[in-house]
Protein backbone atom coordinates (compact mmCIF):
# COMPACT_ATOMS: atom_id res chain seq x y z
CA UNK A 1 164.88 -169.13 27.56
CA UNK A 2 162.24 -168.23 24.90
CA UNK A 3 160.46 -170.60 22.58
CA UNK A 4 162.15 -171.27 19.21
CA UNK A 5 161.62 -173.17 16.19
CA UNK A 6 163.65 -175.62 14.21
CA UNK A 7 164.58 -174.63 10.24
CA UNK A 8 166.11 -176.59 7.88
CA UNK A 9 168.15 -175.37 5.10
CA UNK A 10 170.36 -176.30 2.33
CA UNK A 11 173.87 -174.64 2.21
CA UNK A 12 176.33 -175.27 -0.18
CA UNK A 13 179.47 -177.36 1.09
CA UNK A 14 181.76 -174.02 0.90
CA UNK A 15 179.47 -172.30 2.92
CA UNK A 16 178.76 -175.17 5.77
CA UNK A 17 182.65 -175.31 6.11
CA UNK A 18 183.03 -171.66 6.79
CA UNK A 19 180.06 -171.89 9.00
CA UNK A 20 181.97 -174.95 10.77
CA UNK A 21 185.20 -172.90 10.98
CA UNK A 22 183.69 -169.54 12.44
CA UNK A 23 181.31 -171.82 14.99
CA UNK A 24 184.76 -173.21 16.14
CA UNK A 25 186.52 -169.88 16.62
CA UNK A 26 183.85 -168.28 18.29
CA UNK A 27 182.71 -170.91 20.09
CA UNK A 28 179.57 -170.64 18.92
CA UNK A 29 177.06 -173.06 17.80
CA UNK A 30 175.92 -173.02 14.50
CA UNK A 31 172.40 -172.53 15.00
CA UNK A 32 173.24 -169.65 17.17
CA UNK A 33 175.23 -167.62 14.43
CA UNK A 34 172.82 -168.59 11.81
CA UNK A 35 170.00 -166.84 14.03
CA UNK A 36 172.21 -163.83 14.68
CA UNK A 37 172.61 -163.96 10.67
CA UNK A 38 169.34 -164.20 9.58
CA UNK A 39 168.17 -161.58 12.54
CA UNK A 40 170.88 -159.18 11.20
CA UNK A 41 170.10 -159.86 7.46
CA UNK A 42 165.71 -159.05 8.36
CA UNK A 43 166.67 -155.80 10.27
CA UNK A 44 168.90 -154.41 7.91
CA UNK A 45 166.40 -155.52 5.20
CA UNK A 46 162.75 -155.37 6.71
CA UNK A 47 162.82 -151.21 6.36
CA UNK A 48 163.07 -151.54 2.78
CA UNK A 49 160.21 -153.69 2.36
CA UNK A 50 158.22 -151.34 4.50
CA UNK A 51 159.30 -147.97 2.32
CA UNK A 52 158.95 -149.74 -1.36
CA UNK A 53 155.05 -150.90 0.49
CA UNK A 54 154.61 -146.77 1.25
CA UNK A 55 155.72 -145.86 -1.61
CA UNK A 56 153.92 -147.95 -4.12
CA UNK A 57 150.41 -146.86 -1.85
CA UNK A 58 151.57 -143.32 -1.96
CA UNK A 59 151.63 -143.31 -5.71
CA UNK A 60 148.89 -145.50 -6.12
CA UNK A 61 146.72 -143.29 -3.91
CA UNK A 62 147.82 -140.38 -6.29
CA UNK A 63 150.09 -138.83 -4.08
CA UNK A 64 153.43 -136.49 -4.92
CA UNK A 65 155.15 -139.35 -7.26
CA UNK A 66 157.89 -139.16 -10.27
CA UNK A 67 157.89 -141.47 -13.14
CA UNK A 68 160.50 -143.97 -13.73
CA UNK A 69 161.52 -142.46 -16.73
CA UNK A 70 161.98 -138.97 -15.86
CA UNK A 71 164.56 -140.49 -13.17
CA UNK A 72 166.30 -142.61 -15.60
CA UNK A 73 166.70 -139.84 -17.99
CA UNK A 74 167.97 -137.57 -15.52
CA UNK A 75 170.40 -140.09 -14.54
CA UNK A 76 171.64 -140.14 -18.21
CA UNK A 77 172.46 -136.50 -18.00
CA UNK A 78 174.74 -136.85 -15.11
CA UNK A 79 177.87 -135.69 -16.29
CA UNK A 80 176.85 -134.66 -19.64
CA UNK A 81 176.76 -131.24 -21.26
CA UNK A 82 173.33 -131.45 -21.16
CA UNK A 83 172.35 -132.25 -18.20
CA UNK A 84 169.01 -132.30 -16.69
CA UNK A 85 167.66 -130.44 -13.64
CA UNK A 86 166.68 -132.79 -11.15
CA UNK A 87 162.99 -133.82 -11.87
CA UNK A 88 159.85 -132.71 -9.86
CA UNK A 89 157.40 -134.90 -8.15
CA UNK A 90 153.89 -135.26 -10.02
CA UNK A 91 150.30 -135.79 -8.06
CA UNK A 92 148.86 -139.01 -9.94
C-alpha cells in the first residue's frame, strides 16, 4: 500500500450522518470515500484552474483576448431584436 497522510476536517452533523449511512451501505470506510471524494472533486476541478492560469498569461502576454464587456454585452443581446454578432478576439 502507498504512503498516505492523515486530514482533519470539520463537517457539519447532516453531512457526517450521510457520510455514516453511505460508509455502511457500501461498506466502505469513511476515510476511503472521503479520498475517492476529494480525488473526484480535484480532477474534475484541477483543469479549470490550469485554463483560467493560460488564459490570464495569454492575455497578459498580449495575446488574441476579448474584453469582459464586449462578452457581457453580447450576452445581453441574446434574444433581443438587436442582437449582437458574436464579438472578435483583440491582441492586447
Amino acid at each position: 500500500m502507498s504512503a498516505s497522510a492523515t486530514l482533519t476536517l470539520r463537517l457539519e452533523p447532516e453531512l457526517k450522518e450521510q457520510l455514516d449511512q453511505l460508509s455502511r451501505s457500501t461498506k466502505r470506510s469513511k476515510s476511503f470515500l472521503a479520498a475517492e471524494a476529494i480525488r473526484n472533486f480535484i480532477s474534475t476541478n484541477a483543469w479549470q484552474v490550469d485554463a483560467i492560469k493560460n488564459a490570464v498569461e495569454q492575455a497578459n502576454n498580449g495575446g488574441p483576448f476579448v474584453a469582459h464587456e464586449d462578452v457581457a454585452a453580447w450576452v445581453e443581446s441574446w434574444d433581443t431584436e438587436n442582437e449582437l454578432p458574436r464579438p472578435k478576439s483583440t491582441k492586447m
